[in-house]
Protein backbone atom coordinates (compact mmCIF):
# COMPACT_ATOMS: atom_id res chain seq x y z
CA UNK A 1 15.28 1.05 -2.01
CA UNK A 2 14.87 4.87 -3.03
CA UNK A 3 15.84 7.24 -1.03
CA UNK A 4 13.13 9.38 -0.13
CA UNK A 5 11.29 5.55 1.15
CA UNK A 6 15.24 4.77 2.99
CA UNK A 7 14.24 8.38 4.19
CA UNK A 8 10.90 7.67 5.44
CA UNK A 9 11.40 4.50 6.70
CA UNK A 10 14.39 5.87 9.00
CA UNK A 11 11.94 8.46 10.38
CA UNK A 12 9.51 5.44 11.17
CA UNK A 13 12.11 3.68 13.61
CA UNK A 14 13.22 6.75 14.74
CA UNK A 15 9.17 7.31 15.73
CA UNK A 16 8.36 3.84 16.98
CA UNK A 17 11.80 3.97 18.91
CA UNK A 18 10.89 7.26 20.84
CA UNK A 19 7.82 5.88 22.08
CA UNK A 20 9.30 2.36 22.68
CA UNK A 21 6.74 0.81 20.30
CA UNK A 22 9.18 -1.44 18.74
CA UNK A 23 8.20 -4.06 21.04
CA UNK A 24 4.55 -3.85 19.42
CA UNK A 25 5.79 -3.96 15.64
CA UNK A 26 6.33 -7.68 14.95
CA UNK A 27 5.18 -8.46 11.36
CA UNK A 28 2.53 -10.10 12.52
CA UNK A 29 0.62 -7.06 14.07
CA UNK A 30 2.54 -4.50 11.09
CA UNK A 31 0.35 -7.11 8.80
CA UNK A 32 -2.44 -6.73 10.79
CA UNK A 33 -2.49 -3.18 11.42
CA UNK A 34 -2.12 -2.70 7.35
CA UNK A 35 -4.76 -4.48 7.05
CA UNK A 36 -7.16 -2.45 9.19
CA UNK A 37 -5.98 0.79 7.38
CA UNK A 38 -6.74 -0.60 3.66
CA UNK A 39 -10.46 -1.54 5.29
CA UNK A 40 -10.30 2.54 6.71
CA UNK A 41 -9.53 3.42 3.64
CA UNK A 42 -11.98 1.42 1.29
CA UNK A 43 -14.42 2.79 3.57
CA UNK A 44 -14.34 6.25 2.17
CA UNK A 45 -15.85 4.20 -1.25
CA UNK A 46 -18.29 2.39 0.19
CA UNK A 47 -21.80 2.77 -1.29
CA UNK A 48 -20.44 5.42 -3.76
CA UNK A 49 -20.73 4.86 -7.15
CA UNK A 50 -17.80 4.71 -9.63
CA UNK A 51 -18.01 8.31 -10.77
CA UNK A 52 -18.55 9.98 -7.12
CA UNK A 53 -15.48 7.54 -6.55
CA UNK A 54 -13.61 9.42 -9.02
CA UNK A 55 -14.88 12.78 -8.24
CA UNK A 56 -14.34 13.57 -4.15
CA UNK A 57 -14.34 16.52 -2.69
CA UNK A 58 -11.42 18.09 -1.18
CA UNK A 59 -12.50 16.96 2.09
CA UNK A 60 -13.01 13.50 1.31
CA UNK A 61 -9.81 13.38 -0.47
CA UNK A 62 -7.77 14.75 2.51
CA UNK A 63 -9.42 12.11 4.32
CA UNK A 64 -8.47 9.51 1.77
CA UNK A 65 -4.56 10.51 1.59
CA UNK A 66 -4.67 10.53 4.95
CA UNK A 67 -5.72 7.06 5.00
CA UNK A 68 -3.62 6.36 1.74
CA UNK A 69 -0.43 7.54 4.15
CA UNK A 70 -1.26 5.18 7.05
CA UNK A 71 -1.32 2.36 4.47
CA UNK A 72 1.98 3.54 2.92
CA UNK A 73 3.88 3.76 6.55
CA UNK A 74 2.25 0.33 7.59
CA UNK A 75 3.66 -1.34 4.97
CA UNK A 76 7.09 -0.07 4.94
CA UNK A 77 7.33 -0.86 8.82
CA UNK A 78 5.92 -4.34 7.69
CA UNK A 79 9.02 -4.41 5.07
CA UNK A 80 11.52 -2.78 6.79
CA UNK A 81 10.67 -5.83 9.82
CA UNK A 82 10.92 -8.51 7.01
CA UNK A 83 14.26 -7.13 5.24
CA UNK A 84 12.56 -6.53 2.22
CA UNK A 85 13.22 -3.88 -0.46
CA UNK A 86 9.87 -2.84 -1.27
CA UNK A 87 10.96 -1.10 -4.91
CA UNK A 88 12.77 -3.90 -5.64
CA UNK A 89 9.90 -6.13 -4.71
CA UNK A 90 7.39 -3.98 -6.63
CA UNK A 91 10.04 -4.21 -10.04
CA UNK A 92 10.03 -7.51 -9.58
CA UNK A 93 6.21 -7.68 -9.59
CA UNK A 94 5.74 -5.42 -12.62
CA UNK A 95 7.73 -7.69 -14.58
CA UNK A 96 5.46 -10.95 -13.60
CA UNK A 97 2.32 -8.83 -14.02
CA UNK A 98 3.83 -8.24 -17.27
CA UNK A 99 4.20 -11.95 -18.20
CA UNK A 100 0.89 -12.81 -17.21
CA UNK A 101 -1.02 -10.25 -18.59
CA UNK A 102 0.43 -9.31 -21.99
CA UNK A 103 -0.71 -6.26 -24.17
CA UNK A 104 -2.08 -8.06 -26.77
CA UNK A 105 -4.35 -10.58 -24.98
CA UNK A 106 -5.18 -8.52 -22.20
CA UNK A 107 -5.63 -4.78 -23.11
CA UNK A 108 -8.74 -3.62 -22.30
CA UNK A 109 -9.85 -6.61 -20.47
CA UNK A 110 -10.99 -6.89 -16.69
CA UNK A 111 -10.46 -10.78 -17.00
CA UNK A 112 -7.74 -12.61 -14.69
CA UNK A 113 -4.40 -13.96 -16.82
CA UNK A 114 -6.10 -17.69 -16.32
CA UNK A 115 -9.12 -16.80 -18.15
CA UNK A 116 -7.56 -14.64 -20.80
C-alpha cells in the first residue's frame, strides 16, 4: 500500500484506539457504516440534473469531499480489518476492468462487458 494511505490508515487506529472504538469496528459494521456514507454522499445528487451535478457550488462541494472523506476512511478501516492492500486490490481491478471492457469494443459505450 502507498504510503500516504499506510499513513492515513495508522492515524485511523491510532483514532479508533484513543476512544476505544476498536471494539465497534468489526467488518461487518466498517461495511455497514461505508455503506451509509456512499448513501450521504449520493444524496448531495439527488434530484439534480447531470450538469448541476457537474457544476456545484463551493458549498456543496465542501459538503461533498467531506462526504467523499468519510467514504475514503470507512473503507480503509474496512481493509485495514480484512488485511487487504487496497492499491494492490484496485491494480488488480484495473487490469480485469481492462479485460472485460476493451478499447475497441467498448469506447464510448455505457453498455456492460456482457452486452458489448
Amino acid at each position: 500500500m502507498n504510503n500516504d494511505l499506510q499513513s492515513l490508515t495508522q492515524s485511523l487506529r491510532d483514532f479508533a484506539k484513543a476512544r476505544d472504538w476498536e471494539q465497534f469496528h468489526s467488518p461487518k459494521n466498517l461495511a455497514s457504516a461505508l455503506s451509509v456514507e456512499v448513501a450521504e454522499l449520493l444524496e448531495h445528487f439527488q434530484w439534480l440534473t447531470e450538469e448541476q451535478s457537474r457544476n456545484l457550488s463551493e458549498p456543496k462541494q465542501a459538503e461533498v469531499a467531506a462526504e467523499a472523506a468519510d467514504v475514503l476512511l470507512y473503507l480503509l478501516q474496512l481493509c485495514d480489518k480484512l488485511n487487504i492492500d487496497l492499491m494492490a486490490a484496485a491494480r488488480s481491478k484495473l487490469i480485469v476492468n481492462g479485460e472485460k471492457y476493451p478499447v475497441d469494443s467498448s469506447r464510448g459505450s455505457s453498455k456492460k462487458y456482457t452486452d458489448i
